[in-house]
PDB file of N, CA and C in Angstrom:
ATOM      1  N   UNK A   1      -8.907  21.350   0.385  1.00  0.00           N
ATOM      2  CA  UNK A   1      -7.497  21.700   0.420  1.00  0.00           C
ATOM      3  C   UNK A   1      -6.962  21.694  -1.007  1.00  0.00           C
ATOM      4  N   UNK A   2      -6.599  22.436  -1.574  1.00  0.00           N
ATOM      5  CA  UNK A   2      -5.730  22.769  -2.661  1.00  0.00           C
ATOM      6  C   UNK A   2      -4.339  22.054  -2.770  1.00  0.00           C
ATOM      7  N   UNK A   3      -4.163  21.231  -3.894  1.00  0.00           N
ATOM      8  CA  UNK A   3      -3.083  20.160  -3.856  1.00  0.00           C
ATOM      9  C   UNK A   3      -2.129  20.558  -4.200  1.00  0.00           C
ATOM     10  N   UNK A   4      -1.615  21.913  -4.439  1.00  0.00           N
ATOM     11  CA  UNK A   4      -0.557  22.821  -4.354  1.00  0.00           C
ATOM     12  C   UNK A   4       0.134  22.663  -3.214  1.00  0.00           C
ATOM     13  N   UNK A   5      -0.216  22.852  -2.266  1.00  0.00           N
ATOM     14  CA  UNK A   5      -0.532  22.911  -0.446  1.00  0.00           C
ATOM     15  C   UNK A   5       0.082  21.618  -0.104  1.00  0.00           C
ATOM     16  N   UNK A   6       0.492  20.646  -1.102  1.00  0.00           N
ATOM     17  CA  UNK A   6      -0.122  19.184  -0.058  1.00  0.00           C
ATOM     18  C   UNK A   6       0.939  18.601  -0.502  1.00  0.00           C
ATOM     19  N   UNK A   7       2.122  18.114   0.959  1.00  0.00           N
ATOM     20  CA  UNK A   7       3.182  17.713   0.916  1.00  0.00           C
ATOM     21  C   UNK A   7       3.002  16.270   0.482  1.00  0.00           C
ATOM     22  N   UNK A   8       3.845  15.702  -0.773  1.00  0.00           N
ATOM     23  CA  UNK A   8       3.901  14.191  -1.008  1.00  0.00           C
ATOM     24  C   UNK A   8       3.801  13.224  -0.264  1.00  0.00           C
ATOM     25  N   UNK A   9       4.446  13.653   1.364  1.00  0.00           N
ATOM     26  CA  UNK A   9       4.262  12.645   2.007  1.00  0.00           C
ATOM     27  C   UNK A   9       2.808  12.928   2.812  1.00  0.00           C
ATOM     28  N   UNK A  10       2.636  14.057   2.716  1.00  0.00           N
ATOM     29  CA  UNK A  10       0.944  13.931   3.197  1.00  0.00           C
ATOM     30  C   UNK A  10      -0.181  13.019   2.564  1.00  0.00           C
ATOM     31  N   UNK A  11       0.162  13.450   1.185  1.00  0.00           N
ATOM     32  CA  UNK A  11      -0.753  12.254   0.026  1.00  0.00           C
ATOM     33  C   UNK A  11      -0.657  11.002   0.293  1.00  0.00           C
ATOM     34  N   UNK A  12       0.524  10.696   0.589  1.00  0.00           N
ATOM     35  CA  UNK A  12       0.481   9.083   0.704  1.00  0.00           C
ATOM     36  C   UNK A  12       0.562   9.016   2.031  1.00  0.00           C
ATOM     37  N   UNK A  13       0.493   9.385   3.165  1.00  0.00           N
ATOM     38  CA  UNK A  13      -0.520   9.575   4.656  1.00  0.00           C
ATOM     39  C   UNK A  13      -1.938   9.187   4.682  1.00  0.00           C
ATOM     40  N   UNK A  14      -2.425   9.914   3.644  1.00  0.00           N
ATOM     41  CA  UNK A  14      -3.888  10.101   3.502  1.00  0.00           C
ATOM     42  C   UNK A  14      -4.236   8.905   2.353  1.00  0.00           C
ATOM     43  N   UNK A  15      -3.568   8.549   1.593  1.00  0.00           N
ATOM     44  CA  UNK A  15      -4.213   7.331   0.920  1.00  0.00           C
ATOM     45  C   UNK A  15      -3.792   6.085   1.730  1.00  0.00           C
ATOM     46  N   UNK A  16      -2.575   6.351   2.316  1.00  0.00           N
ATOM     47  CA  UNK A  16      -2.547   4.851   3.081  1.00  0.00           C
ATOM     48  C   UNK A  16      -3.202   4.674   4.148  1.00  0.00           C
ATOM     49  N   UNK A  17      -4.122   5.622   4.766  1.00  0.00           N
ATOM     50  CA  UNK A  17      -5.141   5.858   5.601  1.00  0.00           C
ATOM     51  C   UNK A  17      -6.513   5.343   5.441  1.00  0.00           C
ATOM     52  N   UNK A  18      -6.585   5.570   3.883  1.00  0.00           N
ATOM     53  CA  UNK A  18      -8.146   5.284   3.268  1.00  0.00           C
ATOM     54  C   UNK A  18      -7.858   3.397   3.347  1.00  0.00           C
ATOM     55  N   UNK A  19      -6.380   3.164   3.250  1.00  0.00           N
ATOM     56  CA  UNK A  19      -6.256   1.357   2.922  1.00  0.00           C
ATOM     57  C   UNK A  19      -6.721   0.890   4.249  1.00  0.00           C
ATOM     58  N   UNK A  20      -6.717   1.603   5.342  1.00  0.00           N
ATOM     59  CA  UNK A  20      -6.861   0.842   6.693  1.00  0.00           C
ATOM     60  C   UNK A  20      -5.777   0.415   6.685  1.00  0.00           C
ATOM     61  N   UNK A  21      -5.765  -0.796   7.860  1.00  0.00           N
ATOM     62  CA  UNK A  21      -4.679  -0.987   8.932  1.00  0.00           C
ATOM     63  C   UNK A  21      -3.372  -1.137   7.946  1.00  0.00           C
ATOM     64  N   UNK A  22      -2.364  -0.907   7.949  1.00  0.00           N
ATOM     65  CA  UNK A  22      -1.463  -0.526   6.796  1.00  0.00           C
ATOM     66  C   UNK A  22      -0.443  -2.381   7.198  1.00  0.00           C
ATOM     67  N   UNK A  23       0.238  -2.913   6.451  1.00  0.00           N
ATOM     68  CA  UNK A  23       0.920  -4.474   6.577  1.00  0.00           C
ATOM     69  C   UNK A  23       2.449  -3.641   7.081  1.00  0.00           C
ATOM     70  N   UNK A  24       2.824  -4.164   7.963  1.00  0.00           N
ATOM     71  CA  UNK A  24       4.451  -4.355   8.151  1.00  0.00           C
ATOM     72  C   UNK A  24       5.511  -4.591   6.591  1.00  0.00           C
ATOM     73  N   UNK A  25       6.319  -3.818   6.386  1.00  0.00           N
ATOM     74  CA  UNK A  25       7.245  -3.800   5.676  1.00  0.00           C
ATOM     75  C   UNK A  25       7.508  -5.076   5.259  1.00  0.00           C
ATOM     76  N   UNK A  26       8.004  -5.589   4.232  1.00  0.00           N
ATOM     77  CA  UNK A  26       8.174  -7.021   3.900  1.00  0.00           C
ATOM     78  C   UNK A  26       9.474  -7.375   4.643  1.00  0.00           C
ATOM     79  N   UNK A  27      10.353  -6.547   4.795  1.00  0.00           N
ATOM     80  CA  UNK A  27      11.497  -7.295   5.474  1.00  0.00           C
ATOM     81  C   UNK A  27      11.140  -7.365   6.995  1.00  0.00           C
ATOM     82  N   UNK A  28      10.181  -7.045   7.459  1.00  0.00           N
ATOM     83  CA  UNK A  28       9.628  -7.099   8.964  1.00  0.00           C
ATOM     84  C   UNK A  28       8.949  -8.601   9.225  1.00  0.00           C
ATOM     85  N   UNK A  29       8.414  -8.810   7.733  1.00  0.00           N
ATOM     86  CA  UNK A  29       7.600 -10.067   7.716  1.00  0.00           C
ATOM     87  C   UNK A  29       8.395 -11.310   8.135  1.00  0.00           C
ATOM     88  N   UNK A  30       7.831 -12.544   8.714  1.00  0.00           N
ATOM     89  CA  UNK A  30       8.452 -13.593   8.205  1.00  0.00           C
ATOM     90  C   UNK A  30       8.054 -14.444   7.394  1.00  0.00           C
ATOM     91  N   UNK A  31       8.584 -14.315   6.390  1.00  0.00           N
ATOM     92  CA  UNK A  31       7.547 -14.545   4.820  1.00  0.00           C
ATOM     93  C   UNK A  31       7.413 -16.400   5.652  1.00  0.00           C
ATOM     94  N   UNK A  32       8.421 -17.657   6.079  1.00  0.00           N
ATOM     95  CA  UNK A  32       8.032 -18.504   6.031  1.00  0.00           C
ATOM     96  C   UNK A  32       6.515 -18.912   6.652  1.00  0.00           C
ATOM     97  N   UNK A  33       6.492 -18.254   7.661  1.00  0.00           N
ATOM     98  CA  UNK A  33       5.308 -18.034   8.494  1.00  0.00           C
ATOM     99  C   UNK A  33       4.124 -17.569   7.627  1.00  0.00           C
ATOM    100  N   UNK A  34       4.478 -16.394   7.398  1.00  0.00           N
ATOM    101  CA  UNK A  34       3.451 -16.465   6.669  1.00  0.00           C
ATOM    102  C   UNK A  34       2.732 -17.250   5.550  1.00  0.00           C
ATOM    103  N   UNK A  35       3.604 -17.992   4.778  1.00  0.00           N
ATOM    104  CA  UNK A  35       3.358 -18.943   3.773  1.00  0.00           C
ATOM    105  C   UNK A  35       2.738 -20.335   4.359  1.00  0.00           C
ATOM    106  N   UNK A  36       3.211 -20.486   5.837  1.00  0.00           N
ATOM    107  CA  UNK A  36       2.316 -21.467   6.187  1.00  0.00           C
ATOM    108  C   UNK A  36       1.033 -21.178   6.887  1.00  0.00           C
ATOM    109  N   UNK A  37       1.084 -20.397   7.346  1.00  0.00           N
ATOM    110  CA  UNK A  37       0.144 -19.645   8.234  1.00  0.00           C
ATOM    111  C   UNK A  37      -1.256 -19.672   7.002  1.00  0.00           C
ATOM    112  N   UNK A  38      -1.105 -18.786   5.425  1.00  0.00           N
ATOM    113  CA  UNK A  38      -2.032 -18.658   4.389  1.00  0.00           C
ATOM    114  C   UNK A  38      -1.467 -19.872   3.189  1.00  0.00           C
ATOM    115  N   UNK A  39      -0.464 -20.904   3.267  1.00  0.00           N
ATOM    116  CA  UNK A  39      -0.577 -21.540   2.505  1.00  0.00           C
ATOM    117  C   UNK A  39       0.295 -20.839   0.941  1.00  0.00           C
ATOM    118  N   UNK A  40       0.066 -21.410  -0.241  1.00  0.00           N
ATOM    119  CA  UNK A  40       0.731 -21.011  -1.158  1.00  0.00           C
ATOM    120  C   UNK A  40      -0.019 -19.923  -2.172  1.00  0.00           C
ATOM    121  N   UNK A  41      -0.970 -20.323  -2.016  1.00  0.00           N
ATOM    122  CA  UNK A  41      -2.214 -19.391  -2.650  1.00  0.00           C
ATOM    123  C   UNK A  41      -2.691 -17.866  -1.561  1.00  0.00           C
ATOM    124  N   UNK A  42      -2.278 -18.273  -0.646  1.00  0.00           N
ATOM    125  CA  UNK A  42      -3.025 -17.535   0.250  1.00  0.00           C
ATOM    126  C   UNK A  42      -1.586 -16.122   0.418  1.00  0.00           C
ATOM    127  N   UNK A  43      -0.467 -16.962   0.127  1.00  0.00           N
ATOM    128  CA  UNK A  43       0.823 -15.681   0.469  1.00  0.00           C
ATOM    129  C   UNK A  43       0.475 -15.390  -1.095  1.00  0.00           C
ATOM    130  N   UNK A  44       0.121 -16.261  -2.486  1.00  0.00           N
ATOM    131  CA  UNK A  44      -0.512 -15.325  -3.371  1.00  0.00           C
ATOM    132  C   UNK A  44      -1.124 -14.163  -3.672  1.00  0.00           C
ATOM    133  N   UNK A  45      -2.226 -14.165  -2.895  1.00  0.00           N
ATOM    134  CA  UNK A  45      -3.225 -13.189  -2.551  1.00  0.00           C
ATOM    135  C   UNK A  45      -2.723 -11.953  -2.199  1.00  0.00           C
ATOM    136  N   UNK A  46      -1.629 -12.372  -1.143  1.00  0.00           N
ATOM    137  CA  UNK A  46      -1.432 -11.298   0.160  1.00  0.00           C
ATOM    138  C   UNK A  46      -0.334 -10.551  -0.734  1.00  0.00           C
ATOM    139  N   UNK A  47       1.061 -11.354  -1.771  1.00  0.00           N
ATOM    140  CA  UNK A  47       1.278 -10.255  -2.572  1.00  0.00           C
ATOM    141  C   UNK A  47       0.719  -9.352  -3.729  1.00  0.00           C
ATOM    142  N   UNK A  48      -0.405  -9.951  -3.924  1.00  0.00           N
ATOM    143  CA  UNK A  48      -1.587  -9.158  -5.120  1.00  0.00           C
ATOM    144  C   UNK A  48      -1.711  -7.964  -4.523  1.00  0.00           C
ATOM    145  N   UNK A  49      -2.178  -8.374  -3.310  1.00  0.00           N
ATOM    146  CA  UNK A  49      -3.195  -7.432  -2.374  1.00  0.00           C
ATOM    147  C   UNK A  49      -1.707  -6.163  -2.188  1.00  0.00           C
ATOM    148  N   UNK A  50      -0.707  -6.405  -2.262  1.00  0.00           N
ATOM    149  CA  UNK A  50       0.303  -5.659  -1.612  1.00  0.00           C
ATOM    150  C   UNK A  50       0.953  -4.189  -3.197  1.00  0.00           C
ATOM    151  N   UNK A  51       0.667  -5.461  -4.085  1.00  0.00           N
ATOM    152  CA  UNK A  51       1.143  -5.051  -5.509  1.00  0.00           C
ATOM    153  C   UNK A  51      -0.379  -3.464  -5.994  1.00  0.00           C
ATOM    154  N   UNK A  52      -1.231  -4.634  -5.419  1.00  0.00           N
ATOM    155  CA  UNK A  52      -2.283  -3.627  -5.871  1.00  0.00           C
ATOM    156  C   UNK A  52      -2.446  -2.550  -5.471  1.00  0.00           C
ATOM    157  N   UNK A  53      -2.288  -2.478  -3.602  1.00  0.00           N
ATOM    158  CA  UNK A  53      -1.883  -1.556  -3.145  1.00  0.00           C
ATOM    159  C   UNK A  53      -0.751  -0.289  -3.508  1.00  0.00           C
ATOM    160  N   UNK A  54      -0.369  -0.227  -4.077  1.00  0.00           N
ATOM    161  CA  UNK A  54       0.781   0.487  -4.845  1.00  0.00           C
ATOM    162  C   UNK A  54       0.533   0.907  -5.737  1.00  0.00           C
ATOM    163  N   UNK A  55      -0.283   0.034  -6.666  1.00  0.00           N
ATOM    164  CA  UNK A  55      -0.812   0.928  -8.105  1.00  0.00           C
ATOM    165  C   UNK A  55      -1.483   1.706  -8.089  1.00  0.00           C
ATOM    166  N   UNK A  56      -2.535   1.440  -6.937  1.00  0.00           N
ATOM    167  CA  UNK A  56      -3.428   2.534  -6.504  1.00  0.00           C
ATOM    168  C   UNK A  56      -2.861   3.743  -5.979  1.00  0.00           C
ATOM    169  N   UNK A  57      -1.822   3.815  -4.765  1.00  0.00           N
ATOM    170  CA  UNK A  57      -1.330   4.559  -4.306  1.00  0.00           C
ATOM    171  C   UNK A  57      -0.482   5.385  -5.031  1.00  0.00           C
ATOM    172  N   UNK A  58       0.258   4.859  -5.967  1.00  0.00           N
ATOM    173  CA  UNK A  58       1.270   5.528  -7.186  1.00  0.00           C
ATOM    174  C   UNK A  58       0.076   6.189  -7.955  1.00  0.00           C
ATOM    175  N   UNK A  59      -1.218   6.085  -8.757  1.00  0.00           N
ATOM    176  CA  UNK A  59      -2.213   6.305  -9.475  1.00  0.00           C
ATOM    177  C   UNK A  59      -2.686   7.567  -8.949  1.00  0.00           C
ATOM    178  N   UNK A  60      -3.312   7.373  -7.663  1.00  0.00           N
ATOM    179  CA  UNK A  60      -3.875   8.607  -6.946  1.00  0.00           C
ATOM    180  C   UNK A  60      -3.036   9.856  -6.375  1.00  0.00           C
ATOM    181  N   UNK A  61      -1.627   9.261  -6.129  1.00  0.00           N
ATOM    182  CA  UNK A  61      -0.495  10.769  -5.994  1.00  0.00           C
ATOM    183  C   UNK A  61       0.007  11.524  -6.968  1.00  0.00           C
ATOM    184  N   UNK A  62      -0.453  10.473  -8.210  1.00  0.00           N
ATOM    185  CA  UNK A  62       0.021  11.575  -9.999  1.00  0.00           C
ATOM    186  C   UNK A  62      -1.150  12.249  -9.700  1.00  0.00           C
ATOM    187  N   UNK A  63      -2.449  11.441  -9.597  1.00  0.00           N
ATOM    188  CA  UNK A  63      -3.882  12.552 -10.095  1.00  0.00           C
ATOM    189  C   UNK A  63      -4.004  13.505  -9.208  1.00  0.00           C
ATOM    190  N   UNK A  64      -3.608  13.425  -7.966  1.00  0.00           N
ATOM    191  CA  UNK A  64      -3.322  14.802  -6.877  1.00  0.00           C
ATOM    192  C   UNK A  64      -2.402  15.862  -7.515  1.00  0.00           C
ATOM    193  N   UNK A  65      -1.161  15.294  -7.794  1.00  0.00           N
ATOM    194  CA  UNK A  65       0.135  15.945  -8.193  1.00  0.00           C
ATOM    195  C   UNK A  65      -0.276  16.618  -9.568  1.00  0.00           C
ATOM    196  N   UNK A  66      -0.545  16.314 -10.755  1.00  0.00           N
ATOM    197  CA  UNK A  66      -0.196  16.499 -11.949  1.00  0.00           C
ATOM    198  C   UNK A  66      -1.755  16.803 -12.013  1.00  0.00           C
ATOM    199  N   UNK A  67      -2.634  16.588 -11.513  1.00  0.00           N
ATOM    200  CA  UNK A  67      -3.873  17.527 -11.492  1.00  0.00           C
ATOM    201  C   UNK A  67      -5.021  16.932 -12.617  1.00  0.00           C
TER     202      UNK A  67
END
């Protein structure tokens, strides 16, 4: 498919697809729960994992977009 063709929100369809099961919105979360549930290190992780998610996703819709 030619990325001319390929609506923005399709790109990030298709990369948040490649992440698997995608996390609930943070305001959906209940962060206390969760902090006890993984602890202090562990809701660490889970915003890395969330942050990282994004860089990637922002990274791969320029290199689609801007070619």
């Amino acid at each position: 498919m030619e990325n001319s063709h390929w609506d923005l929100d399709e790109i990030i369809g298709w990369i948040d697809g490649a992440f698997g099961e995608a996390t609930p919105p943070e305001e959906t979360i209940d962060i206390e729960a969760v902090r006890e549930i993984l602890g202090d290190s562990g809701y660490q992780r889970y915003l890395q994992d969330q942050v990282n998610r994004q860089l990637i996703r922002d990274y791969l819709v320029n290199a689609l977009v801007l070619g």
